[in-house]
N, C-alpha and C. Protein backbone atom coordinates (compact mmCIF):
# COMPACT_ATOMS: atom_id res chain seq x y z
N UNK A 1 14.56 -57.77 -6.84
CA UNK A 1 13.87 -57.11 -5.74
C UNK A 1 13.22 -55.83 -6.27
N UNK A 2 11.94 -55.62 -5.80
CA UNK A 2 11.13 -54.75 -5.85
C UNK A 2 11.72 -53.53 -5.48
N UNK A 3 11.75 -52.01 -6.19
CA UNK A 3 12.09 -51.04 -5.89
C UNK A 3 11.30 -50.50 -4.62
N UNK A 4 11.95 -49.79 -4.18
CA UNK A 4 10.85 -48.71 -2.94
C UNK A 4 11.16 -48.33 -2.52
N UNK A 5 10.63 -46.76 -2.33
CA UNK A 5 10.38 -45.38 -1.91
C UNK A 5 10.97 -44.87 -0.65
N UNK A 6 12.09 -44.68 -0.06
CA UNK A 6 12.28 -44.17 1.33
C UNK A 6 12.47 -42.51 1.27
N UNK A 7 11.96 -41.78 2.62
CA UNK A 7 11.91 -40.65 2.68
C UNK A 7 12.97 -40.25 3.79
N UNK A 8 13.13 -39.18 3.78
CA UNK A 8 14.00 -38.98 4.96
C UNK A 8 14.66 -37.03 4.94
N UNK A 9 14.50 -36.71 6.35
CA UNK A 9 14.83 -35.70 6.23
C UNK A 9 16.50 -35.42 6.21
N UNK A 10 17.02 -34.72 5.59
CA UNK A 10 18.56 -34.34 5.81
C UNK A 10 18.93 -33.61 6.33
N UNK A 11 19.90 -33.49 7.36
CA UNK A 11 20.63 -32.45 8.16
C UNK A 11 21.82 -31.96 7.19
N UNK A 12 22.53 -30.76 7.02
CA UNK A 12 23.24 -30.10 6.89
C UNK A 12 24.31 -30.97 6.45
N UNK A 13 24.98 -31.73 6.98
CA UNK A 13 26.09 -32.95 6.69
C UNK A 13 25.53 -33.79 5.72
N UNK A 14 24.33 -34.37 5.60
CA UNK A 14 23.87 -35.36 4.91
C UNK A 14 23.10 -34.50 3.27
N UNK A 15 23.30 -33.36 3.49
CA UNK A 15 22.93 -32.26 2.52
C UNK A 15 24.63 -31.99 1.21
N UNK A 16 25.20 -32.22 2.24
CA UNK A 16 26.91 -31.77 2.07
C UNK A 16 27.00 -32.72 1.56
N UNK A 17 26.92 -33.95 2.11
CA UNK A 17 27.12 -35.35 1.26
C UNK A 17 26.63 -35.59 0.15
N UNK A 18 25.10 -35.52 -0.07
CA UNK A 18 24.01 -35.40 -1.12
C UNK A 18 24.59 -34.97 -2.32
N UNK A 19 24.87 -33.59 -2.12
CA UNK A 19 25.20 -32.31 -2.91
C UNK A 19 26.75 -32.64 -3.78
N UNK A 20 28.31 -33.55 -2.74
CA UNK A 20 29.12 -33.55 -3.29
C UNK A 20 29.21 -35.30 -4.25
N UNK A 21 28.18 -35.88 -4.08
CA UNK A 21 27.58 -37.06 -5.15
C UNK A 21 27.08 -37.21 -5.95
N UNK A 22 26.24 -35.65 -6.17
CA UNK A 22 25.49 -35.28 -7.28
C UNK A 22 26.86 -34.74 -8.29
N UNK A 23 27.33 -33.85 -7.23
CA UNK A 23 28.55 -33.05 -8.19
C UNK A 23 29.34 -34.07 -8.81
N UNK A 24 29.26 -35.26 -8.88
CA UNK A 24 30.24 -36.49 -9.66
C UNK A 24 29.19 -36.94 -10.97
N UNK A 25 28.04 -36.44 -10.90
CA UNK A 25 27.12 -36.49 -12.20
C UNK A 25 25.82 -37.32 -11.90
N UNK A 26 25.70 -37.82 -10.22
CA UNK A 26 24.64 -38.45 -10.02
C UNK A 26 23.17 -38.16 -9.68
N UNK A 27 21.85 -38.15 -10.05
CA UNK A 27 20.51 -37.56 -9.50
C UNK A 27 20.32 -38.25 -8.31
N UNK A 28 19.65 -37.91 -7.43
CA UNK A 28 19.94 -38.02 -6.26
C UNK A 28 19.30 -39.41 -5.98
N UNK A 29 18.45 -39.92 -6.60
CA UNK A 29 18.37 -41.38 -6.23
C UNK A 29 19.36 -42.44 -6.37
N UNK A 30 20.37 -41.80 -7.76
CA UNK A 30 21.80 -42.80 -7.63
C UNK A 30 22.43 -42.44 -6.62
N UNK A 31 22.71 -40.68 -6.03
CA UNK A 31 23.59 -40.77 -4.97
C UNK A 31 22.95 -41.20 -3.66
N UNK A 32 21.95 -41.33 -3.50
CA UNK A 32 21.44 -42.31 -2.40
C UNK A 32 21.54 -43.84 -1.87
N UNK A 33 21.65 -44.13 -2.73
CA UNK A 33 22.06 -45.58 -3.54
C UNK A 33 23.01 -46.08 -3.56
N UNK A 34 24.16 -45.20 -3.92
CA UNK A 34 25.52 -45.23 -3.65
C UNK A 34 26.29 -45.06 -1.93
N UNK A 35 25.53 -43.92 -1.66
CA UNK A 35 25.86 -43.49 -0.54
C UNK A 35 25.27 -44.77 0.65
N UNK A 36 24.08 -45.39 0.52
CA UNK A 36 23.97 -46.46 1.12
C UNK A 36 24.90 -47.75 0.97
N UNK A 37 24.93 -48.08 -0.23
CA UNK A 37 25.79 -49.05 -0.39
C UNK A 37 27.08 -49.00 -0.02
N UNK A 38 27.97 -47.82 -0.16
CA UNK A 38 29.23 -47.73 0.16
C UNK A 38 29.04 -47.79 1.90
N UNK A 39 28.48 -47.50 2.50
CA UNK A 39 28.31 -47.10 4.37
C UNK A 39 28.21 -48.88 4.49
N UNK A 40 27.12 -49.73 3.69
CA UNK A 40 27.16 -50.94 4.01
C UNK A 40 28.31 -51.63 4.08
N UNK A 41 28.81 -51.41 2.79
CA UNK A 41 30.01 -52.12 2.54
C UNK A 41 31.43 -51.88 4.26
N UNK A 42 31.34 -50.41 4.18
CA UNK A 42 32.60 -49.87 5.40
C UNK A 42 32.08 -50.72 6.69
N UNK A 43 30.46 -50.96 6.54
CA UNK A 43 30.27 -51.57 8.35
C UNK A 43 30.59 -53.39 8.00
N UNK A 44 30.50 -53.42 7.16
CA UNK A 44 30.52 -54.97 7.14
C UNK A 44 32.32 -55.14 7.07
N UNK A 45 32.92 -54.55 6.59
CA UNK A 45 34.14 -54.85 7.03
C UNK A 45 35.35 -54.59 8.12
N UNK A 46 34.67 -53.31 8.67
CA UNK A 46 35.12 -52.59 10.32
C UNK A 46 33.85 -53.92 11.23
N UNK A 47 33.24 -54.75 10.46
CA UNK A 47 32.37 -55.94 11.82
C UNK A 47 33.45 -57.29 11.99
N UNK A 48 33.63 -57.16 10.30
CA UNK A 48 35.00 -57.99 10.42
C UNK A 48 36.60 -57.82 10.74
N UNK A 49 36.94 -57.02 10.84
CA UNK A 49 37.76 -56.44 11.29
C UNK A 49 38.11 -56.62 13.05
N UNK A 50 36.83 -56.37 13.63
CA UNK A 50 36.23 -56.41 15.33
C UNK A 50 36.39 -57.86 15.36
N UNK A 51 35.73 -58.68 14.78
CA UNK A 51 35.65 -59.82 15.00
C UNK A 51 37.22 -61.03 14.70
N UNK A 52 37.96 -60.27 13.90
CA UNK A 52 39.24 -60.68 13.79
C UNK A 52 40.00 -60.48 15.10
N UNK A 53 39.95 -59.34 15.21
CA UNK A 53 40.74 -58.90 16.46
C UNK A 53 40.16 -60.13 17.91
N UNK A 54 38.96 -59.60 17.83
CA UNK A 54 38.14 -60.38 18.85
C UNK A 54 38.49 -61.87 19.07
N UNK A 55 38.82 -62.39 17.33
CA UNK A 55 39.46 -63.98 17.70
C UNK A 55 40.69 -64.44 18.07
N UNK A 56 41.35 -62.83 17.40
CA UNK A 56 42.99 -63.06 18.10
C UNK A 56 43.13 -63.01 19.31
N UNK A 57 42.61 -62.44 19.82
CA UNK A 57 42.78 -61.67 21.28
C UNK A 57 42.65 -62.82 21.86
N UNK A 58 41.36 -64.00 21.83
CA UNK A 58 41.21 -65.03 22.23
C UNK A 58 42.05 -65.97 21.78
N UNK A 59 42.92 -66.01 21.38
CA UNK A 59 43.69 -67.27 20.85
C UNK A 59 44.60 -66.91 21.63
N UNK A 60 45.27 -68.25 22.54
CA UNK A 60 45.84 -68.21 23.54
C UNK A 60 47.04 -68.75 22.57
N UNK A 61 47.58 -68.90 22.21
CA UNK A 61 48.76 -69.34 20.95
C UNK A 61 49.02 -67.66 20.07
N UNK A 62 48.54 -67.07 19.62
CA UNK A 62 48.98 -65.70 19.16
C UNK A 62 49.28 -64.60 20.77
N UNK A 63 48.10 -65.05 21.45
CA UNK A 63 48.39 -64.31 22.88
C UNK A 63 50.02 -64.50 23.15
N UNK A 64 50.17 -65.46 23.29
CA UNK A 64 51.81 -65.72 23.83
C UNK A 64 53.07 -65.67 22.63
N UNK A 65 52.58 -65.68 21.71
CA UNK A 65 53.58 -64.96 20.52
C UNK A 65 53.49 -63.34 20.24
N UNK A 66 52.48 -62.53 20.43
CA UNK A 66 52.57 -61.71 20.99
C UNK A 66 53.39 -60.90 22.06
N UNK A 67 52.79 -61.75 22.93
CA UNK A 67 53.93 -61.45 24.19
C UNK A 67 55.12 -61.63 23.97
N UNK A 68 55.77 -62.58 23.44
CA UNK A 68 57.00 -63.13 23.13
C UNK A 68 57.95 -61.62 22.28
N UNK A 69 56.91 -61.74 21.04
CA UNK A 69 57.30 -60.63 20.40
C UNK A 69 57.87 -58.91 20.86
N UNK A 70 56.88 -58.76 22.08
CA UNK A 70 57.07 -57.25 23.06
C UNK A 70 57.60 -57.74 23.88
N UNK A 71 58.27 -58.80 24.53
CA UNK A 71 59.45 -58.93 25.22
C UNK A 71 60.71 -58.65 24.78
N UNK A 72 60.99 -59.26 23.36
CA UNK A 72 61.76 -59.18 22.55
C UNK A 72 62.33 -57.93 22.10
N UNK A 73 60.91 -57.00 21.84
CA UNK A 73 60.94 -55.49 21.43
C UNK A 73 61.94 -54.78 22.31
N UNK A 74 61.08 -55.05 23.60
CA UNK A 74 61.80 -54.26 24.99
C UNK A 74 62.90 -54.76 25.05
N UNK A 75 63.55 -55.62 24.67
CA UNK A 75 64.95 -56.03 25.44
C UNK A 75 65.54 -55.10 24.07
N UNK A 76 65.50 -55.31 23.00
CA UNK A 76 66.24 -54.13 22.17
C UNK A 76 66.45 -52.59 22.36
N UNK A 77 64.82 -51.85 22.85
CA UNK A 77 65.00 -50.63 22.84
C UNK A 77 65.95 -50.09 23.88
N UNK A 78 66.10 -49.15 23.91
CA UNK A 78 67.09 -47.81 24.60
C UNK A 78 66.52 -47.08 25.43
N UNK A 79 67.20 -47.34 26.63
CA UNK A 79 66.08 -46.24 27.15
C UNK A 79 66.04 -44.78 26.73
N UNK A 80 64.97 -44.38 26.92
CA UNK A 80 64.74 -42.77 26.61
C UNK A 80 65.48 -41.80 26.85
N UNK A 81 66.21 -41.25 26.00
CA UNK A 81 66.79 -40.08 26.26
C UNK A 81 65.95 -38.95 27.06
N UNK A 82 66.69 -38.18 28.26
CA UNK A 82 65.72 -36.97 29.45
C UNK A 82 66.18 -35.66 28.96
């Protein structure tokens, strides 16, 4: 893939960020680069993450082992000391 050019202004945080990526020895087109790639990487696995949950939640077979499980819980605990 063809390289290319993005511009962009930085706020104060994204300056802070910039600044502590360079300080690891990078010019700022590697820490750009980096800094994109790593943000990709965190959303693609907090999408999977959502979507795990999202299938458990729907699974009516973990739903009721679940439940099973926090029934179970509660019949052990104590009540709260006042």
């Amino acid at each position: 893939m063809a390289s290319r050019v993005v511009r962009a202004r930085l706020d104060q945080p994204s300056e802070e960020g910039l600044a502590l990526l360079m300080r690891e020895g990078r010019n700022e087109s590697e820490a750009v680069r980096l800094a994109l790639v790593e943000s990709a990487a965190r959303r693609r696995r907090r999408s999977a993450l959502v979507a795990e949950v999202e299938r458990l939640a729907a699974d009516p077979a973990d739903t009721a082992e679940r439940r099973a499980v926090m029934a179970d819980m509660e019949a052990l605990s104590g009540d709260w000391p006042e």
